[in-house]
Protein backbone atom coordinates (compact mmCIF):
# COMPACT_ATOMS: atom_id res chain seq x y z
CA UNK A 1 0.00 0.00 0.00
CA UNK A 2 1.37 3.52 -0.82
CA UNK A 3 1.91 5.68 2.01
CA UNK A 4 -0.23 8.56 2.70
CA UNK A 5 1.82 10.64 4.69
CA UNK A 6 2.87 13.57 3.87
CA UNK A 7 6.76 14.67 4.27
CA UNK A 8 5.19 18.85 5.33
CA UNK A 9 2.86 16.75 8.07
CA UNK A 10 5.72 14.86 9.86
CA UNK A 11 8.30 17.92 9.81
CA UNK A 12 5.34 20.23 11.09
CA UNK A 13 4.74 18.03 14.33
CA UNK A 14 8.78 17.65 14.58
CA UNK A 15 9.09 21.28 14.31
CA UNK A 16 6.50 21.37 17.23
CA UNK A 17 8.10 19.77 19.39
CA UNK A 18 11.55 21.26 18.71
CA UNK A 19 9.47 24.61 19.67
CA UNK A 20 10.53 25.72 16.01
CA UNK A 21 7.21 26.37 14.63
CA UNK A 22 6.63 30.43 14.58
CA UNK A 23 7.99 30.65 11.96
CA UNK A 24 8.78 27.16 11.01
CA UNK A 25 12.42 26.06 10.59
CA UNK A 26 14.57 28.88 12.30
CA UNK A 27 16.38 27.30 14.96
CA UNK A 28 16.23 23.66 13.01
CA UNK A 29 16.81 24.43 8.92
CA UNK A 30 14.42 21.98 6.66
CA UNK A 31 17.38 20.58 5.18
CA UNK A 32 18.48 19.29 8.74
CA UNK A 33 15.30 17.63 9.46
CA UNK A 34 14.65 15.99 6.15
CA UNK A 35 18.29 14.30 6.83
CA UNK A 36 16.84 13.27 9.87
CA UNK A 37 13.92 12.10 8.02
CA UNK A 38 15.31 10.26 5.73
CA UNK A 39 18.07 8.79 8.08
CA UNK A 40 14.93 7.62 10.05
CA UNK A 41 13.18 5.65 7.70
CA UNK A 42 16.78 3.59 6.74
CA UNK A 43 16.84 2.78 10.74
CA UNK A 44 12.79 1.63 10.37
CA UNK A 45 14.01 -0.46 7.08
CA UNK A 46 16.82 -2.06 8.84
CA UNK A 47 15.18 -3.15 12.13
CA UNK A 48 12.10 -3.77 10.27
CA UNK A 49 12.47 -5.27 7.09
CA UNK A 50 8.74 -5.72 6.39
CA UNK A 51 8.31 -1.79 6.47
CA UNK A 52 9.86 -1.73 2.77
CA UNK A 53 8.46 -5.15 1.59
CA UNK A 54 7.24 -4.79 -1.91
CA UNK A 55 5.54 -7.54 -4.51
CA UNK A 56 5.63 -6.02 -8.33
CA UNK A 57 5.80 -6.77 -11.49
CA UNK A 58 9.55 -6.71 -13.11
CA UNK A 59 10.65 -7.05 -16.83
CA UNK A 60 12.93 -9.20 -16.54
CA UNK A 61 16.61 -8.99 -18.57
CA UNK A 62 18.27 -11.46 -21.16
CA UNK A 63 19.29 -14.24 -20.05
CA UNK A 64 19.24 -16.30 -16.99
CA UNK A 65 20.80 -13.90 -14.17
CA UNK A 66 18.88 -11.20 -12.68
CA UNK A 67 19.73 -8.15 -10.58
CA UNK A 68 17.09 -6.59 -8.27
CA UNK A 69 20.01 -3.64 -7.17
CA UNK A 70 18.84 -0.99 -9.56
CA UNK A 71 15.20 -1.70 -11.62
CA UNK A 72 14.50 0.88 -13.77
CA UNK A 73 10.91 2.91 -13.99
CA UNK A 74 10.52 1.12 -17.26
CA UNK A 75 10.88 -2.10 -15.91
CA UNK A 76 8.59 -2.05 -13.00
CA UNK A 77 4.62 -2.14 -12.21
CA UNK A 78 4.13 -1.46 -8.87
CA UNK A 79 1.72 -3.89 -6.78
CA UNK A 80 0.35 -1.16 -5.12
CA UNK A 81 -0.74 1.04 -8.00
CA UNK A 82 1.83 3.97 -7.34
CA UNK A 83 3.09 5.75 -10.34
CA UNK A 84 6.77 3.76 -11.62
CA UNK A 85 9.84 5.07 -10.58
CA UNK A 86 13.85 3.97 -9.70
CA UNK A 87 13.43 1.14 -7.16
CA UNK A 88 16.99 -0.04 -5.53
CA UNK A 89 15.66 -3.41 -3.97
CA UNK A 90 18.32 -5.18 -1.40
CA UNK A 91 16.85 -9.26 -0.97
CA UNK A 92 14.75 -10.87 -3.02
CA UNK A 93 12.41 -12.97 -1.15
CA UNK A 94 10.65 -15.10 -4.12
CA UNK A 95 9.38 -14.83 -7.79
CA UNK A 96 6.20 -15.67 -7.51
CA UNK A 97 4.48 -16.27 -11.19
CA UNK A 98 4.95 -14.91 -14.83
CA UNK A 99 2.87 -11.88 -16.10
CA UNK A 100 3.17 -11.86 -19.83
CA UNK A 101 4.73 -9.74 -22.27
CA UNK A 102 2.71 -6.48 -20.70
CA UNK A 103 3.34 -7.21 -17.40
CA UNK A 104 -0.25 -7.50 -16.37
CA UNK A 105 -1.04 -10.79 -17.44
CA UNK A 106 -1.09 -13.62 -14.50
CA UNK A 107 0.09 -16.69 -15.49
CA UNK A 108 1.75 -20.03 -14.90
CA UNK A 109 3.35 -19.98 -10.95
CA UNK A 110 6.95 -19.93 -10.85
CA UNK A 111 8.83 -22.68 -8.39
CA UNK A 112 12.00 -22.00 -5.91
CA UNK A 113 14.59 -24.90 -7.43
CA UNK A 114 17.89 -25.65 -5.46
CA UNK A 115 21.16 -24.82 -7.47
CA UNK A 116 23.04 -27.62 -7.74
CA UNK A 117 20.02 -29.81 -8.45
CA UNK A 118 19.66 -27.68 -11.43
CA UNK A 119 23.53 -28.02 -11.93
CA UNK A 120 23.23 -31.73 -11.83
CA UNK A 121 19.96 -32.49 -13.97
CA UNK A 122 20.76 -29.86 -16.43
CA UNK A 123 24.52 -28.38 -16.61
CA UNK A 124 23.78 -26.26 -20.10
CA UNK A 125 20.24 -25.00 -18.33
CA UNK A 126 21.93 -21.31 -18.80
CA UNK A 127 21.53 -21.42 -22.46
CA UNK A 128 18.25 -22.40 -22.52
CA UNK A 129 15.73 -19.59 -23.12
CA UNK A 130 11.95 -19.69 -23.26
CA UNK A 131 9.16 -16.76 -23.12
CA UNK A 132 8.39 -17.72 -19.49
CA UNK A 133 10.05 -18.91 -16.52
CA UNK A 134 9.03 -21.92 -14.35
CA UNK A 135 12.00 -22.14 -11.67
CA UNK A 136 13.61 -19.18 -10.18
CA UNK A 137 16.87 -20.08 -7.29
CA UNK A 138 19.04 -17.75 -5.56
CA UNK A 139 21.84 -17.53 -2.90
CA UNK A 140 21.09 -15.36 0.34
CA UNK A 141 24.58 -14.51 0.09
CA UNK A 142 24.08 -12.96 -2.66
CA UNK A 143 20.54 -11.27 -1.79
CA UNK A 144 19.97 -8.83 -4.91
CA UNK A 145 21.10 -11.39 -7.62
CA UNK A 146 18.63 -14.59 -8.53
CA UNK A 147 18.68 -16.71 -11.86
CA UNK A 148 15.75 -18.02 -13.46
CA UNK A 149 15.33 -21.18 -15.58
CA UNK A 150 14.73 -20.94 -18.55
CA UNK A 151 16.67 -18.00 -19.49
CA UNK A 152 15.06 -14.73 -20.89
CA UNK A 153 14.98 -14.28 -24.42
CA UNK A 154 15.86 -11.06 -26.01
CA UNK A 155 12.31 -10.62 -27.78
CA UNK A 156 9.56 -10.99 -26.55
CA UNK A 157 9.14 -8.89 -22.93
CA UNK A 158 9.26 -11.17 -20.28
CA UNK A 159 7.48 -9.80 -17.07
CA UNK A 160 7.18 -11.93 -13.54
CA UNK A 161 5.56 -11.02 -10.64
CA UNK A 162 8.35 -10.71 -7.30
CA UNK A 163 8.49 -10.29 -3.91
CA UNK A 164 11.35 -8.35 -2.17
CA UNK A 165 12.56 -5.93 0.19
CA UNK A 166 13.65 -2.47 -1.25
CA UNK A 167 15.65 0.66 0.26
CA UNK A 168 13.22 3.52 1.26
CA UNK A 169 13.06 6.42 -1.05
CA UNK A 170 14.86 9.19 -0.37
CA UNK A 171 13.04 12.48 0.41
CA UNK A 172 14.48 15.66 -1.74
CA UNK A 173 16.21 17.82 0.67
CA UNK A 174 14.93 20.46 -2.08
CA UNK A 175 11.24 21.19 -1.42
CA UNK A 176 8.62 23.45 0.07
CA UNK A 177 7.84 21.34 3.17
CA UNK A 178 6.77 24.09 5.44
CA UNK A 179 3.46 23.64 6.51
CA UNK A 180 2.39 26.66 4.74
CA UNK A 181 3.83 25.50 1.51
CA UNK A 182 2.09 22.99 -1.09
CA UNK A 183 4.44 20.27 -1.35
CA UNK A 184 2.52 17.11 -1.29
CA UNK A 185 5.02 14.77 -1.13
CA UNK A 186 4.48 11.79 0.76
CA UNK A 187 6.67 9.42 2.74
């Protein structure tokens, strides 16, 4: 679910109690406390990993080894209907099931397969490509890499639907958050 708070709310009621609030941001400068903001919601993240869980939809690249580090506003649908943007995601928890060459197609569930079983059954299974992916595997050592089986074909799209954790977004210091301005972004 996309948050509805906005970032003008929060510094108005820390402003308040910092006694900072006629006018707002004179002893505390907004830059300071949307540092503080933002260095806030990486402590939520990291002691509470399920604050930044996130299941979307991902386009998925060539080939069989994916990266969910850097996904691109072109390659994402967001599960929770916000508008696509840069997501940097940090462990992927599971692929859950293709979703066509759009990316909002269900279809056919995608399984967690063990490495070396894969190694053993089917040594070439990195050259194989096909336009959607039955077995995804990866190493929690490696948290933002996974592979999928079949590979990805260059053409056509190939979308799947994941579930991961992702680093907050990070709150322009640039802005109008005063309460009297009309900034509406939102945490």
């Amino acid at each position: 679910m996309a948050s509805s708070t906005l970032v003008k709310d929060v510094l108005y009621r820390v402003s308040a109690q910092l006694h900072d609030i006629t006018p707002q941001f004179t002893r505390w400068t907004q830059r300071e406390l949307v540092s503080w903001l933002n260095d806030g919601q990486k402590a939520i993240a990291k002691y509470l990993p399920s604050s930044c869980a996130r299941v979307d939809a991902v386009k998925l690249v060539p080939g069989t080894k994916q990266s969910i580090e850097s996904i691109a506003s072109n390659s994402i649908i967001p599960g929770d209907g916000s508008s696509p943007s840069l997501v940097m995601g940090h462990y992927i928890q599971a692929v859950v099931r293709n979703m066509g060459t759009n990316g909002s197609t269900p279809g056919r569930a995608i399984r967690l397969a063990d490495r070396e079983i894969l190694d053993v059954n089917s040594p070439d299974w990195h050259t194989q490509t096909a336009s959607t992916v039955s077995q995804f595997t990866f190493d929690p050592r490696t948290p933002k890499l996974f592979y999928v089986s079949p590979g990805v074909p260059a053409t056509p799209a190939v979308w799947v639907e994941i579930s991961y954790l992702a680093n907050p977004v990070e709150i322009a210091v640039a802005g109008s958050y005063g309460m009297d301005g009309n900034d509406t972004t939102k945490i």
